[in-house]
PDB file of N, CA and C in Angstrom:
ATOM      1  N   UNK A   1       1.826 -16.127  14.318  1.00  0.00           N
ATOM      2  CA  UNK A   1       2.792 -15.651  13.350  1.00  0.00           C
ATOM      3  C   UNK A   1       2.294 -15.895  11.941  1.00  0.00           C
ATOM      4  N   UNK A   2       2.693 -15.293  11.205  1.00  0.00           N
ATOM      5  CA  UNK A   2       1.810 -15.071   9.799  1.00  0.00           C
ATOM      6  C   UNK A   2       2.934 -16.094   8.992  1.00  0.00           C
ATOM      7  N   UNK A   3       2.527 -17.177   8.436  1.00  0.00           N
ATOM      8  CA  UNK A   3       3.768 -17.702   7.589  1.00  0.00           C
ATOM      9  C   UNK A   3       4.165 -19.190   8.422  1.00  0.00           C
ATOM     10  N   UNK A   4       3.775 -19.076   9.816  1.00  0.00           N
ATOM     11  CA  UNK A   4       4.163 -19.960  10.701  1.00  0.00           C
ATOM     12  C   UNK A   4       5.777 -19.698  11.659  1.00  0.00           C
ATOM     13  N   UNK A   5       5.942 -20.293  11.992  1.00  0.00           N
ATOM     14  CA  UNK A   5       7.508 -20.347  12.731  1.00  0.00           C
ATOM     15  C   UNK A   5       8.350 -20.739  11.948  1.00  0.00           C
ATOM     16  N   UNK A   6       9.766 -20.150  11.513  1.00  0.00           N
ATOM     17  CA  UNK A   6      10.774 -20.789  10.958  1.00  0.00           C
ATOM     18  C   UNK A   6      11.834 -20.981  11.828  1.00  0.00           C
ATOM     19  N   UNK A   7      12.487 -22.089  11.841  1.00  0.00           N
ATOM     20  CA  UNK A   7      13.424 -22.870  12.552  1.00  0.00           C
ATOM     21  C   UNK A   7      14.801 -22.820  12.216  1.00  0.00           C
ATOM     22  N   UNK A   8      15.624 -22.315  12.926  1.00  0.00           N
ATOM     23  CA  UNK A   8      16.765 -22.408  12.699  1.00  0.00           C
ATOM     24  C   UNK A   8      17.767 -20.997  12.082  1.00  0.00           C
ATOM     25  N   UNK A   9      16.825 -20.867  10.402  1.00  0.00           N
ATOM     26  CA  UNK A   9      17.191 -18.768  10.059  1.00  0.00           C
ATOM     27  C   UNK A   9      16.408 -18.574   9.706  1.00  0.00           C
ATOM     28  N   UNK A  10      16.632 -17.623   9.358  1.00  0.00           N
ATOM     29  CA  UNK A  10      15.462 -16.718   8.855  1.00  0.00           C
ATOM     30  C   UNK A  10      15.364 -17.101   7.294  1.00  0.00           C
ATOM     31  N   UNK A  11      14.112 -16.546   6.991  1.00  0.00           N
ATOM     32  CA  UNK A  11      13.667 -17.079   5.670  1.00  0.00           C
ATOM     33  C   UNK A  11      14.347 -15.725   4.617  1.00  0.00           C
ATOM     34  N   UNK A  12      14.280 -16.247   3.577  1.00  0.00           N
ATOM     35  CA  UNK A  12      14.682 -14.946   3.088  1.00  0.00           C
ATOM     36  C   UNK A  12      14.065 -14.858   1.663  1.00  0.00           C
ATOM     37  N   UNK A  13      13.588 -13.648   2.178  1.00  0.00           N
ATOM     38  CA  UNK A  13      12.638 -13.240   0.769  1.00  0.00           C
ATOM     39  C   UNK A  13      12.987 -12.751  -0.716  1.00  0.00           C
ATOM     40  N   UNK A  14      12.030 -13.625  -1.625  1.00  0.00           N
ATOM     41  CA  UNK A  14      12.797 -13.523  -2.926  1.00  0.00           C
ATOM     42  C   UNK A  14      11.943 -12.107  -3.633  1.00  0.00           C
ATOM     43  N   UNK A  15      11.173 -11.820  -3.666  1.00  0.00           N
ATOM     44  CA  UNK A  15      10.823 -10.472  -4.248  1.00  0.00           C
ATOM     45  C   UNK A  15       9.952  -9.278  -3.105  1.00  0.00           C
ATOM     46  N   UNK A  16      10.262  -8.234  -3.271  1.00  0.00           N
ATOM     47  CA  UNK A  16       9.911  -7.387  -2.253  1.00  0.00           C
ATOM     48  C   UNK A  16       9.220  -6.212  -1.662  1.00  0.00           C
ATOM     49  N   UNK A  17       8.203  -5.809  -1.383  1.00  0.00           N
ATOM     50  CA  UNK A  17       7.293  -4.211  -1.454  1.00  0.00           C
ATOM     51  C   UNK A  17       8.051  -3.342  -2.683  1.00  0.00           C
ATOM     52  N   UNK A  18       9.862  -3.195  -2.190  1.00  0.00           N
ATOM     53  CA  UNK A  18      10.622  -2.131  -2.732  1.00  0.00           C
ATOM     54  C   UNK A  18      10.921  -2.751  -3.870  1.00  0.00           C
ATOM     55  N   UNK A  19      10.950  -3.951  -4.431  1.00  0.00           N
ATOM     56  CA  UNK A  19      11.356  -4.724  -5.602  1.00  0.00           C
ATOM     57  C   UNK A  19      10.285  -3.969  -6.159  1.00  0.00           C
ATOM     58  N   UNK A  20       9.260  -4.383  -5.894  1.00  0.00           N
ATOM     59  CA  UNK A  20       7.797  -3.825  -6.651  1.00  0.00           C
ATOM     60  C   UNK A  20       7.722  -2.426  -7.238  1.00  0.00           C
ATOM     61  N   UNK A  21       8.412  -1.752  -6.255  1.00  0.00           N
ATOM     62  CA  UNK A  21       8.122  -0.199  -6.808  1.00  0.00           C
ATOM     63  C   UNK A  21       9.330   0.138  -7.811  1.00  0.00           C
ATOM     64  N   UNK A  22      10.873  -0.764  -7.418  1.00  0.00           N
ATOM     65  CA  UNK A  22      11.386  -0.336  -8.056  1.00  0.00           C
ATOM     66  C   UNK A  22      11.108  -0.849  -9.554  1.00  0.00           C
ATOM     67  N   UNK A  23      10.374  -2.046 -10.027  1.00  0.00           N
ATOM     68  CA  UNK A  23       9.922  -2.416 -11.216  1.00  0.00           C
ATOM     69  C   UNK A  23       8.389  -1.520 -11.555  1.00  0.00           C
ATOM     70  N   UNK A  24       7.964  -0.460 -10.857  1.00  0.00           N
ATOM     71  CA  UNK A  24       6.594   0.334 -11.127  1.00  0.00           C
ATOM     72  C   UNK A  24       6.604   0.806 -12.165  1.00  0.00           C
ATOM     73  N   UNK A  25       7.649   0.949 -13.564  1.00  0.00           N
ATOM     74  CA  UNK A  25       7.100   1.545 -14.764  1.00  0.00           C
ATOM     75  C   UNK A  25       6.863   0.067 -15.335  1.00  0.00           C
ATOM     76  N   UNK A  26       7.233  -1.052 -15.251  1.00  0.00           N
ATOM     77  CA  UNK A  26       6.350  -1.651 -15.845  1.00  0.00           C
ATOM     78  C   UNK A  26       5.138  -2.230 -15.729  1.00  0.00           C
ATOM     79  N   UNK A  27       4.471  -2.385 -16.764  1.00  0.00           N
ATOM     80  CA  UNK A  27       3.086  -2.479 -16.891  1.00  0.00           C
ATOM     81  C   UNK A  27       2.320  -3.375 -15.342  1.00  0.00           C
ATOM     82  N   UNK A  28       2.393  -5.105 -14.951  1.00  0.00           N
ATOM     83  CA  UNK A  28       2.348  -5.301 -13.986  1.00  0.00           C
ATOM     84  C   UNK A  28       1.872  -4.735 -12.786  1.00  0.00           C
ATOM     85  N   UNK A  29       3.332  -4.364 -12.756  1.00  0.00           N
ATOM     86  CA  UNK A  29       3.149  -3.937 -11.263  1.00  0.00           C
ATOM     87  C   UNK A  29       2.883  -2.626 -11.136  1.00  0.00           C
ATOM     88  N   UNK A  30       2.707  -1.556 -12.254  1.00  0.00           N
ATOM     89  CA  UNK A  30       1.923  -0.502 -11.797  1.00  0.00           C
ATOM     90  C   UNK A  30       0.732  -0.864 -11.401  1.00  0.00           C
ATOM     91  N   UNK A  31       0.041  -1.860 -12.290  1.00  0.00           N
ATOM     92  CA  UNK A  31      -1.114  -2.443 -12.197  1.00  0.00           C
ATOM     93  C   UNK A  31      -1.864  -2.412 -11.113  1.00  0.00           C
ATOM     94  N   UNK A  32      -0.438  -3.449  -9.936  1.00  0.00           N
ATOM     95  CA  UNK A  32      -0.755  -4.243  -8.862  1.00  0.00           C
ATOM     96  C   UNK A  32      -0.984  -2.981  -8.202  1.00  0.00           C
ATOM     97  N   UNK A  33       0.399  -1.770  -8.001  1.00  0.00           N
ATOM     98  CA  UNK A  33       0.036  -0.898  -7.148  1.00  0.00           C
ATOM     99  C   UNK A  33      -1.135   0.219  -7.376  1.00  0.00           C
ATOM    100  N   UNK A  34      -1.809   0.249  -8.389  1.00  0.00           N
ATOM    101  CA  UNK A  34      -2.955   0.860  -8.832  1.00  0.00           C
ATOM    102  C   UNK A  34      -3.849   0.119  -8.209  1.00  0.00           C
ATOM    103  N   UNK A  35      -4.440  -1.174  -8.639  1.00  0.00           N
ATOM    104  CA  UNK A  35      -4.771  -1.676  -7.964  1.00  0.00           C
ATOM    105  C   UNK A  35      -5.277  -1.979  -6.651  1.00  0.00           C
ATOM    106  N   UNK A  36      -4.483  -1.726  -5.650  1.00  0.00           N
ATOM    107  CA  UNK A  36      -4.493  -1.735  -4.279  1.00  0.00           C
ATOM    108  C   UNK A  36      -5.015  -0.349  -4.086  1.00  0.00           C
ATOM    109  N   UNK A  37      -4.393   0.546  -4.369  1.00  0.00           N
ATOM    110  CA  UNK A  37      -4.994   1.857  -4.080  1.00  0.00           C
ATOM    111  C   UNK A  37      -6.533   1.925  -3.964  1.00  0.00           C
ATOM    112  N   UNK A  38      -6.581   1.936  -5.848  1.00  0.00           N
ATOM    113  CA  UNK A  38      -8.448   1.616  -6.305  1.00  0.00           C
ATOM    114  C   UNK A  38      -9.331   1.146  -5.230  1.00  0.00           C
ATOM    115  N   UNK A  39      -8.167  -0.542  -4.726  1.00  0.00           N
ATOM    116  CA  UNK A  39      -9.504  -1.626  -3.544  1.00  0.00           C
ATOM    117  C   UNK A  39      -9.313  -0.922  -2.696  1.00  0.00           C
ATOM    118  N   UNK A  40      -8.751   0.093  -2.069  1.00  0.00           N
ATOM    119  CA  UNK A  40      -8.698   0.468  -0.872  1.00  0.00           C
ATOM    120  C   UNK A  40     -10.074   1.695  -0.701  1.00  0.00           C
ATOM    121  N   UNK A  41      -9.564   2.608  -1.598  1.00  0.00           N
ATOM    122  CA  UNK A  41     -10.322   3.376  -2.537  1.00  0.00           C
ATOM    123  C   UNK A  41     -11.716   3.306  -2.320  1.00  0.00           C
ATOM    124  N   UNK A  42     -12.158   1.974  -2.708  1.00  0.00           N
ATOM    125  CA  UNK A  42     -13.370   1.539  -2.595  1.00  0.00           C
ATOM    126  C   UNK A  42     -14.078   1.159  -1.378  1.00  0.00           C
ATOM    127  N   UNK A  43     -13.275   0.469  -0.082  1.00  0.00           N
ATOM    128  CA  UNK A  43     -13.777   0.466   0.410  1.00  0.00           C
ATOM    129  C   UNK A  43     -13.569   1.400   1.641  1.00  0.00           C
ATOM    130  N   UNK A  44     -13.048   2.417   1.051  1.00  0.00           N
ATOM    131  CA  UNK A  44     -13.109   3.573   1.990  1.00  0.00           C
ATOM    132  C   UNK A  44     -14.954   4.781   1.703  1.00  0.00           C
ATOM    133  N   UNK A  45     -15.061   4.552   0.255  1.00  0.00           N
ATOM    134  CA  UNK A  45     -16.201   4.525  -0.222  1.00  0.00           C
ATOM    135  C   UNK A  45     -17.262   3.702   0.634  1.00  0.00           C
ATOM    136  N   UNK A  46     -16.985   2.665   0.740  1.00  0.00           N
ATOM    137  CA  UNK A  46     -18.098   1.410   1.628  1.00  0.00           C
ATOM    138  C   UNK A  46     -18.172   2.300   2.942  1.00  0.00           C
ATOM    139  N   UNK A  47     -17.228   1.763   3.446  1.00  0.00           N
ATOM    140  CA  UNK A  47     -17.343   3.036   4.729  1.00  0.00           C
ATOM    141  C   UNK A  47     -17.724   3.924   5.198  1.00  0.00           C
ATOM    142  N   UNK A  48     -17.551   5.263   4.391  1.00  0.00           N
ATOM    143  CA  UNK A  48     -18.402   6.403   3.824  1.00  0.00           C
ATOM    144  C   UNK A  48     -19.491   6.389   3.673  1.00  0.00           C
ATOM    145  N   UNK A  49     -20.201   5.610   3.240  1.00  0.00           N
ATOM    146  CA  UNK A  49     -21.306   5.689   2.518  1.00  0.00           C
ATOM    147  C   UNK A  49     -22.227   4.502   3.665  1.00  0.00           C
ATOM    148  N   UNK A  50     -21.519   4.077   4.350  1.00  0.00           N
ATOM    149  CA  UNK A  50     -22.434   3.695   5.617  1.00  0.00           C
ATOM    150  C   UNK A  50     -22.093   4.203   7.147  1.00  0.00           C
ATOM    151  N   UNK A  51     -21.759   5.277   6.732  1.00  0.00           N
ATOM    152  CA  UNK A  51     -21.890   6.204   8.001  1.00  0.00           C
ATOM    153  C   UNK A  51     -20.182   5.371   8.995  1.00  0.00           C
ATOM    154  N   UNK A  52     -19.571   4.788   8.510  1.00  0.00           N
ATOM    155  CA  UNK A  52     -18.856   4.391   9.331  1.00  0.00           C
ATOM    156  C   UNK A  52     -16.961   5.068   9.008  1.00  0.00           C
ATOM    157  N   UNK A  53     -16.503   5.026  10.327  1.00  0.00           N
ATOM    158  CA  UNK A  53     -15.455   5.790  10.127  1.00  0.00           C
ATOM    159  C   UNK A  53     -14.167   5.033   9.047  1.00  0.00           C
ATOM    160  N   UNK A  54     -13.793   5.993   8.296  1.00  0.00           N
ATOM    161  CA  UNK A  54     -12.820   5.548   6.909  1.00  0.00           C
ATOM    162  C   UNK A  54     -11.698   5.235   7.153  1.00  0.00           C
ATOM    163  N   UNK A  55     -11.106   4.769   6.096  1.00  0.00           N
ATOM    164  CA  UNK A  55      -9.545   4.428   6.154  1.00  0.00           C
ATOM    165  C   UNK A  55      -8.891   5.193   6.159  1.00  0.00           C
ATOM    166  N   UNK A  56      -8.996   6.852   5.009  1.00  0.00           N
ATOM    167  CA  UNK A  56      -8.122   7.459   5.087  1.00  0.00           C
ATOM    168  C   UNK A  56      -9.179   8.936   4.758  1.00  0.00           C
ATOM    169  N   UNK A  57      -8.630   9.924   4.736  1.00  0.00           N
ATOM    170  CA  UNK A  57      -9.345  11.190   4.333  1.00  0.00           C
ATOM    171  C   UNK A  57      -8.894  12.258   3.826  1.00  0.00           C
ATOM    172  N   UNK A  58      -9.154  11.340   2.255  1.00  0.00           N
ATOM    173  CA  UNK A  58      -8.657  12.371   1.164  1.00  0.00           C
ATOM    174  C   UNK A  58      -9.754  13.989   0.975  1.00  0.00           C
ATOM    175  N   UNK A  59      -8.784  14.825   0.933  1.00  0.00           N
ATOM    176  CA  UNK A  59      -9.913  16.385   0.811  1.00  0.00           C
ATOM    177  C   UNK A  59     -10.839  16.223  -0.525  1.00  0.00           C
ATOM    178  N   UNK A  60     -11.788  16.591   0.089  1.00  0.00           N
ATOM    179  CA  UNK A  60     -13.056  16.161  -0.831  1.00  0.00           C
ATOM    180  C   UNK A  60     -12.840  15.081  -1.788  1.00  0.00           C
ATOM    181  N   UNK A  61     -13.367  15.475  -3.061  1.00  0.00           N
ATOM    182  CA  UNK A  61     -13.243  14.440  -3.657  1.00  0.00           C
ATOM    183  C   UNK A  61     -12.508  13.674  -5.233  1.00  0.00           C
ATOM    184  N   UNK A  62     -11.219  14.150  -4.132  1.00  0.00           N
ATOM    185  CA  UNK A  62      -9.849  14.021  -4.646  1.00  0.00           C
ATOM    186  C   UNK A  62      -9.739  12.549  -5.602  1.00  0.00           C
ATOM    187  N   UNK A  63      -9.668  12.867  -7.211  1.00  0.00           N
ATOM    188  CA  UNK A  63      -9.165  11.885  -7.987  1.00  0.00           C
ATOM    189  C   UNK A  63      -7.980  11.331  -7.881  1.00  0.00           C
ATOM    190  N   UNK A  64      -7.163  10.637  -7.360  1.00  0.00           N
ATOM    191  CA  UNK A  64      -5.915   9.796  -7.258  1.00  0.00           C
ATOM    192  C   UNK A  64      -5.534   8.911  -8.693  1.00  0.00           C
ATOM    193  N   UNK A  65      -5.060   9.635  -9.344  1.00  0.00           N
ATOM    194  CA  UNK A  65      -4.251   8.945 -10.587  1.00  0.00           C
ATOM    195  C   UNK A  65      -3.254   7.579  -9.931  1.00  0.00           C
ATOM    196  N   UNK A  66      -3.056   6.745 -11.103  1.00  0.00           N
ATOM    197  CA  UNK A  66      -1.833   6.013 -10.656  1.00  0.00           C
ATOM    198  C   UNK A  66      -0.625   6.240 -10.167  1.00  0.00           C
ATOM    199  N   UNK A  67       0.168   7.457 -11.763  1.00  0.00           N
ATOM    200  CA  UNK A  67       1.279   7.848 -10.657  1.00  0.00           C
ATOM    201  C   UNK A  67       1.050   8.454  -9.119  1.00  0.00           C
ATOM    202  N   UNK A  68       0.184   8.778  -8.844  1.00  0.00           N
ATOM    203  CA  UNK A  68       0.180   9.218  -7.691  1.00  0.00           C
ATOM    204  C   UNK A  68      -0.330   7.874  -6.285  1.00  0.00           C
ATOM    205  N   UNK A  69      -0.989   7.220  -7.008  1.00  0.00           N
ATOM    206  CA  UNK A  69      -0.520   5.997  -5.963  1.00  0.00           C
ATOM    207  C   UNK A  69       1.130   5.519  -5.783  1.00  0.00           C
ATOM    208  N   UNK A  70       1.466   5.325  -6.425  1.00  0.00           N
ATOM    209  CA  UNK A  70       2.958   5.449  -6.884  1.00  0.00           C
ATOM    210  C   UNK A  70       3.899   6.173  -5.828  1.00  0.00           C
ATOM    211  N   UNK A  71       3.580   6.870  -6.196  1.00  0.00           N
ATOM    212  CA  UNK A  71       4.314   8.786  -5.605  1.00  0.00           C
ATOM    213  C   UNK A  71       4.464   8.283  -4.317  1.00  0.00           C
ATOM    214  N   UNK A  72       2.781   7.802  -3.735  1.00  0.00           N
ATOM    215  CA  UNK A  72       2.273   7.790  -2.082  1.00  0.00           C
ATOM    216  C   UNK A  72       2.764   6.451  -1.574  1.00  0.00           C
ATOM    217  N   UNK A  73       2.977   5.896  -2.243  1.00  0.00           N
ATOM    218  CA  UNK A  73       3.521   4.544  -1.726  1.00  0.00           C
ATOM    219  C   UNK A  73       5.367   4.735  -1.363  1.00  0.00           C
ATOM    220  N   UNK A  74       5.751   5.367  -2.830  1.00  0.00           N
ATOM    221  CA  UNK A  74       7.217   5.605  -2.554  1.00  0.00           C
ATOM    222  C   UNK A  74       7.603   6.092  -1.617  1.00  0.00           C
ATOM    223  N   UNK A  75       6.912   7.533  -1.424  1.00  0.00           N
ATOM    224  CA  UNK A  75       7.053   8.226  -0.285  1.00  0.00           C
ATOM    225  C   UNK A  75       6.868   7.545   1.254  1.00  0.00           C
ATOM    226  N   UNK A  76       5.843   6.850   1.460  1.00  0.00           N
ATOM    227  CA  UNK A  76       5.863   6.035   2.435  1.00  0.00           C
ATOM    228  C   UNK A  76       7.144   5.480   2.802  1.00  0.00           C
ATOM    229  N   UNK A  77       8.001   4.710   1.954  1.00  0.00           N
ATOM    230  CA  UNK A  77       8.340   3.579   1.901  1.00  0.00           C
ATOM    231  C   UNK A  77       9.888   4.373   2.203  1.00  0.00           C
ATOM    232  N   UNK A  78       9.585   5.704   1.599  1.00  0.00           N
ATOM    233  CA  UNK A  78      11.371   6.709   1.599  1.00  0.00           C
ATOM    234  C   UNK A  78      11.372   6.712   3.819  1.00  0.00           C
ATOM    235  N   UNK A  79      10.222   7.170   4.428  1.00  0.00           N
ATOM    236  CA  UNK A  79       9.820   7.568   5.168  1.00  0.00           C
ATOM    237  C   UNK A  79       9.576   5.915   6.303  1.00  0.00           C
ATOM    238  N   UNK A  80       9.482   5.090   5.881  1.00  0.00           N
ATOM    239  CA  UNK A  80       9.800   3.829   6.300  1.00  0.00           C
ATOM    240  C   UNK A  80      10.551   2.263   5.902  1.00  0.00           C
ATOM    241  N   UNK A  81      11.598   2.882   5.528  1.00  0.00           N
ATOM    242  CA  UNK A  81      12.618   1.603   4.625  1.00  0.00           C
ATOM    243  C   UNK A  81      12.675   0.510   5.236  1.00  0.00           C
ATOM    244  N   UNK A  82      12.013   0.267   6.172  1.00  0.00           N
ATOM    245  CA  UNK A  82      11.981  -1.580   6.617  1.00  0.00           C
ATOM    246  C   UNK A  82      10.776  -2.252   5.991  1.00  0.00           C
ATOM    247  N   UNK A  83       9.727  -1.215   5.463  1.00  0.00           N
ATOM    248  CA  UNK A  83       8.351  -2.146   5.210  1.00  0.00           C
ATOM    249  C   UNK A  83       8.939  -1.978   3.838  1.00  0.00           C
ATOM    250  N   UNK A  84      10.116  -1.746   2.941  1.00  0.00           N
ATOM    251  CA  UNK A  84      10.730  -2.173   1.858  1.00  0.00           C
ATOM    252  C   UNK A  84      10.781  -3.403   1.591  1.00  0.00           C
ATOM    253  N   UNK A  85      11.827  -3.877   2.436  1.00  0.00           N
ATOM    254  CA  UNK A  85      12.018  -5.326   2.760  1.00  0.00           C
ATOM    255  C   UNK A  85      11.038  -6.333   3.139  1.00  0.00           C
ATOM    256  N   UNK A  86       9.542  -6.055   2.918  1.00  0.00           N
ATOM    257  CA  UNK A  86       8.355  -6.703   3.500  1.00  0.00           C
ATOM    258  C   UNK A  86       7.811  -7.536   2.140  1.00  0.00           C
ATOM    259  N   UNK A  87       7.813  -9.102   2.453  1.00  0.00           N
ATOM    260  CA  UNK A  87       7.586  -9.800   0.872  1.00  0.00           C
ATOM    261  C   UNK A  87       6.291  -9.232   0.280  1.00  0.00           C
ATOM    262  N   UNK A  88       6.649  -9.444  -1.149  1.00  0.00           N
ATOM    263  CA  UNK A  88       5.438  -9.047  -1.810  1.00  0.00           C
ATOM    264  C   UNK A  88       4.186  -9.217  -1.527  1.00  0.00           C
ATOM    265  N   UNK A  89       3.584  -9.812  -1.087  1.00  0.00           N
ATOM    266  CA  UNK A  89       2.076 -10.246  -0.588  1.00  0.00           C
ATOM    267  C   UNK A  89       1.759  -9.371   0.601  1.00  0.00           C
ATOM    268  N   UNK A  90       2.486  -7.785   1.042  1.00  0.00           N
ATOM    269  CA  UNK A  90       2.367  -7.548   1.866  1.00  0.00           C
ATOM    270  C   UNK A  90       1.749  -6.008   1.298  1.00  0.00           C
ATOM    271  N   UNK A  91       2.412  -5.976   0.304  1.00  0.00           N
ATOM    272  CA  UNK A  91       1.813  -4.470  -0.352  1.00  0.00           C
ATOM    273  C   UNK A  91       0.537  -3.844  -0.282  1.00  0.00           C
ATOM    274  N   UNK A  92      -0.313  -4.379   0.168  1.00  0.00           N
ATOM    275  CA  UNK A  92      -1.978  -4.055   0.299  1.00  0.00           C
ATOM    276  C   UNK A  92      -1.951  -3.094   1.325  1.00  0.00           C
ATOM    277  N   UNK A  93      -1.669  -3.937   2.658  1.00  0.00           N
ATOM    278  CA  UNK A  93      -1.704  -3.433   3.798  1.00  0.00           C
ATOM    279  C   UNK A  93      -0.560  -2.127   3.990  1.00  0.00           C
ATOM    280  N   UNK A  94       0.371  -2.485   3.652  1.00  0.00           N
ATOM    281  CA  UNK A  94       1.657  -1.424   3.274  1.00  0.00           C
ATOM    282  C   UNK A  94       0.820   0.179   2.741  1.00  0.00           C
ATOM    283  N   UNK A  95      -0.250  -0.157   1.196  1.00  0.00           N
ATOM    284  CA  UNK A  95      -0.605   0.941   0.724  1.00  0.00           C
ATOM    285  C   UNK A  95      -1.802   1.346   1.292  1.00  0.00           C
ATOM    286  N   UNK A  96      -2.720   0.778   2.456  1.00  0.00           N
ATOM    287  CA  UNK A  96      -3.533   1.046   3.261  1.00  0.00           C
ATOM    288  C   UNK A  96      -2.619   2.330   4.306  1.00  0.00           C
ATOM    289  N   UNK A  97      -1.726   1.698   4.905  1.00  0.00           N
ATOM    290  CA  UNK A  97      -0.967   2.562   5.824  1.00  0.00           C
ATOM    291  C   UNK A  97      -0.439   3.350   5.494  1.00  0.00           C
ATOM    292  N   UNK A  98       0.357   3.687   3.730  1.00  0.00           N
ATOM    293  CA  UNK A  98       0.507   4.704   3.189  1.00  0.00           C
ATOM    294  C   UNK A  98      -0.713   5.676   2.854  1.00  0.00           C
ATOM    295  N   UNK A  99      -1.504   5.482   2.367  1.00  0.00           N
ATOM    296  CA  UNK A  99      -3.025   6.541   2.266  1.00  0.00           C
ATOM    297  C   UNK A  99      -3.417   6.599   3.422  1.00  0.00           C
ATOM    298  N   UNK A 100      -3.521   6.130   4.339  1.00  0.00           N
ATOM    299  CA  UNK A 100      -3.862   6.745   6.090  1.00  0.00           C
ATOM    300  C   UNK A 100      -2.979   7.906   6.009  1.00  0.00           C
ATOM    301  N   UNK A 101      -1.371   7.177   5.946  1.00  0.00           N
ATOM    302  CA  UNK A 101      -0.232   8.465   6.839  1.00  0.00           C
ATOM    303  C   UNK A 101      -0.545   9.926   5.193  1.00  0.00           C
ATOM    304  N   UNK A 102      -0.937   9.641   4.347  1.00  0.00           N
ATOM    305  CA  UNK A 102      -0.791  11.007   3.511  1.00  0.00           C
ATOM    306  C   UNK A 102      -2.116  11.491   3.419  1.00  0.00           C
ATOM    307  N   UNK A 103      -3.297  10.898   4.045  1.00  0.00           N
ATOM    308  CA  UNK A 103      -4.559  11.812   4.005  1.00  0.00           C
ATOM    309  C   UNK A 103      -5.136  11.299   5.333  1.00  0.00           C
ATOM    310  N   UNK A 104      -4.768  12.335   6.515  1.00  0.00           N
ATOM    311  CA  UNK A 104      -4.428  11.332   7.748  1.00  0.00           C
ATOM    312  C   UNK A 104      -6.166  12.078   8.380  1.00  0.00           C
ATOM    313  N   UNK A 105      -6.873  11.260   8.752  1.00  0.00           N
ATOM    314  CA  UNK A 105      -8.247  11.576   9.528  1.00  0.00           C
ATOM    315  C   UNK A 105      -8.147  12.604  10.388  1.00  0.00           C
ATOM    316  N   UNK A 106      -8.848  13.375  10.886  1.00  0.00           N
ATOM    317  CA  UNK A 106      -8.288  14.280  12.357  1.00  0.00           C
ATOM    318  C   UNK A 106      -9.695  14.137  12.908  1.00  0.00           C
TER     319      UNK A 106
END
């Protein structure tokens, strides 16, 4: 279990994936979710570029602005409202699985 076992209730989380987006015009946390995109970004590049199969597969060689990390994350998140509620430290993996499901490999 990630976090360990909690005993007794449940833990309850103080800031949240959806906290995050809903604070995305400010500076921060566009940042963060730019950010994640970019590292992902990159090592979908790594991947690519050693012959090995990618994370996600954007058509050619599609520039991804911020708002549009943004956009792809929201949308995810409209399209799965429980990984809302997923504490902040979870957003990486969250925007990995969002750029899979919107530039999906075949």
């Amino acid at each position: 279990m990630l976090g360990g076992p909690t005993i007794g209730k449940e833990k309850k989380v103080e800031f949240t994936v959806g906290d995050m987006l809903d604070h995305a015009d400010e500076g921060r946390w566009f940042s963060a979710i730019v950010g994640a995109g970019k590292g992902i970004e990159g090592a979908n590049l790594v991947m690519e570029t050693n012959k090995r199969p990618t994370l996600y597969c954007p058509p050619g060689r599609l520039a991804v602005t911020g708002d549009q990390y943004v956009r792809i994350l929201r949308g995810y998140l409209e399209k799965n409202p429980d990984l809302a509620k997923q504490e902040l430290n979870s957003y990486g993996w969250i925007m990995a699985e969002a750029l899979a499901d919107t530039f999906p490999c075949k």
